[in-house]
C-alpha atoms as a PDB file:
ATOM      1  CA  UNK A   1      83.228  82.685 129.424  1.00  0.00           C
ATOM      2  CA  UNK A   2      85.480  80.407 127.488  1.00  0.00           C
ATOM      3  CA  UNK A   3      89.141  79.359 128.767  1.00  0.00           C
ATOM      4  CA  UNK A   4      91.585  80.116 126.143  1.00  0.00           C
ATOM      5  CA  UNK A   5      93.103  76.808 126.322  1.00  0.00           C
ATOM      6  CA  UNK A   6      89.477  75.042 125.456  1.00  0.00           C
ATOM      7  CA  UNK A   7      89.148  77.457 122.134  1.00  0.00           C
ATOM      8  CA  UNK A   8      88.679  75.156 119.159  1.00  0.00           C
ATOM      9  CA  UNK A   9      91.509  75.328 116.585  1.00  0.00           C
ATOM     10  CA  UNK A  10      92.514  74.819 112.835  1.00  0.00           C
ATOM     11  CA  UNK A  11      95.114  74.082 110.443  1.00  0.00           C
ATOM     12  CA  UNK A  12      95.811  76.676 107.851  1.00  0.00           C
ATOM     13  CA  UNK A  13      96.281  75.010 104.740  1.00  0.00           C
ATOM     14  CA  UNK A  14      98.944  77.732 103.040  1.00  0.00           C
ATOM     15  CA  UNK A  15     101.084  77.414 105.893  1.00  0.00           C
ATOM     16  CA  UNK A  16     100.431  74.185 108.060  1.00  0.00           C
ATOM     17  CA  UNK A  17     100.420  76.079 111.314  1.00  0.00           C
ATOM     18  CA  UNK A  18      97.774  75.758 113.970  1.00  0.00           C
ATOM     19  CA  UNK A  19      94.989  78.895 114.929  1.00  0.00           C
ATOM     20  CA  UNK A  20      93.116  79.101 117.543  1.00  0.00           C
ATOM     21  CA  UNK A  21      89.018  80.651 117.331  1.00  0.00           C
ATOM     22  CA  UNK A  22      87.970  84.341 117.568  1.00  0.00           C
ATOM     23  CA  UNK A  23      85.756  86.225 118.379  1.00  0.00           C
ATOM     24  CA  UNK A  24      85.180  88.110 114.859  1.00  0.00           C
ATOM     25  CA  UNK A  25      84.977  84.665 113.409  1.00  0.00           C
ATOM     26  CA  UNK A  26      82.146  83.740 115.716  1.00  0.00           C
ATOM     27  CA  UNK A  27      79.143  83.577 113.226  1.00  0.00           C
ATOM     28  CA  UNK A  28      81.357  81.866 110.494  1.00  0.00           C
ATOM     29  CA  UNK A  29      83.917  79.746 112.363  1.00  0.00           C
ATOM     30  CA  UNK A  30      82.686  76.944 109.686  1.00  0.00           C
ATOM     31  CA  UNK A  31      83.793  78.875 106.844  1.00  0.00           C
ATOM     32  CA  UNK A  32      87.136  80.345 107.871  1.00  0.00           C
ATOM     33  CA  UNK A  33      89.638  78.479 106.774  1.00  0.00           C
ATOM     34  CA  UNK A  34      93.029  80.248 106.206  1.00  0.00           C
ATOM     35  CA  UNK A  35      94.863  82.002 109.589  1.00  0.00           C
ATOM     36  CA  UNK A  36      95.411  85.566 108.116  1.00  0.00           C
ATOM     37  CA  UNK A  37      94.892  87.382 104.981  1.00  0.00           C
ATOM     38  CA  UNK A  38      98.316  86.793 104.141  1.00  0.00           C
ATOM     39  CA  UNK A  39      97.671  83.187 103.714  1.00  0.00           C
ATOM     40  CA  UNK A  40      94.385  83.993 102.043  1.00  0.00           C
ATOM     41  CA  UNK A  41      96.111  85.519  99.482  1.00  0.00           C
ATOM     42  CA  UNK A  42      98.606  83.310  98.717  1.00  0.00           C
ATOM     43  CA  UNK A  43      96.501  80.126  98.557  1.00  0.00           C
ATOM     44  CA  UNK A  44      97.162  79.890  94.883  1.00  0.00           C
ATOM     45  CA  UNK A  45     100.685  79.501  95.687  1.00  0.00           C
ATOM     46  CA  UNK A  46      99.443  75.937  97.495  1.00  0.00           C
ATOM     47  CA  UNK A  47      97.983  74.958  94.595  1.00  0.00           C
ATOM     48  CA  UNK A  48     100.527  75.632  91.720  1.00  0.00           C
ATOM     49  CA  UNK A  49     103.264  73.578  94.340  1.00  0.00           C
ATOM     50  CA  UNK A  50     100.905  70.717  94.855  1.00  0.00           C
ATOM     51  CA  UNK A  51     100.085  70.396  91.108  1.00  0.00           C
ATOM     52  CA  UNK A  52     104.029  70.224  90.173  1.00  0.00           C
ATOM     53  CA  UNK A  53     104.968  67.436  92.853  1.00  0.00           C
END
């Protein structure tokens, strides 16, 4: 069993904060790359702020 201290982690791109591994995420871990569906959904968001700076 893992510790939940040693549970790899991430940066969410849409909002800069870190998250931690889960269990539903298991047989895509490598894929996931945004911390909820709220930040899934406003990834465009990133992208139209980042192309007026």
């Amino acid at each position: 069993m893992r510790l939940k201290s040693n549970l790899p982690t991430k940066i969410c791109p849409v909002c800069k904060r870190p998250f931690a591994w889960r269990k539903k995420w298991e047989p895509n871990w490598d894929e996931v790359l945004y911390c909820s569906e709220r930040c899934r959904r406003n990834k465009n968001s990133v992208l139209i702020k980042k192309s007026e700076e």
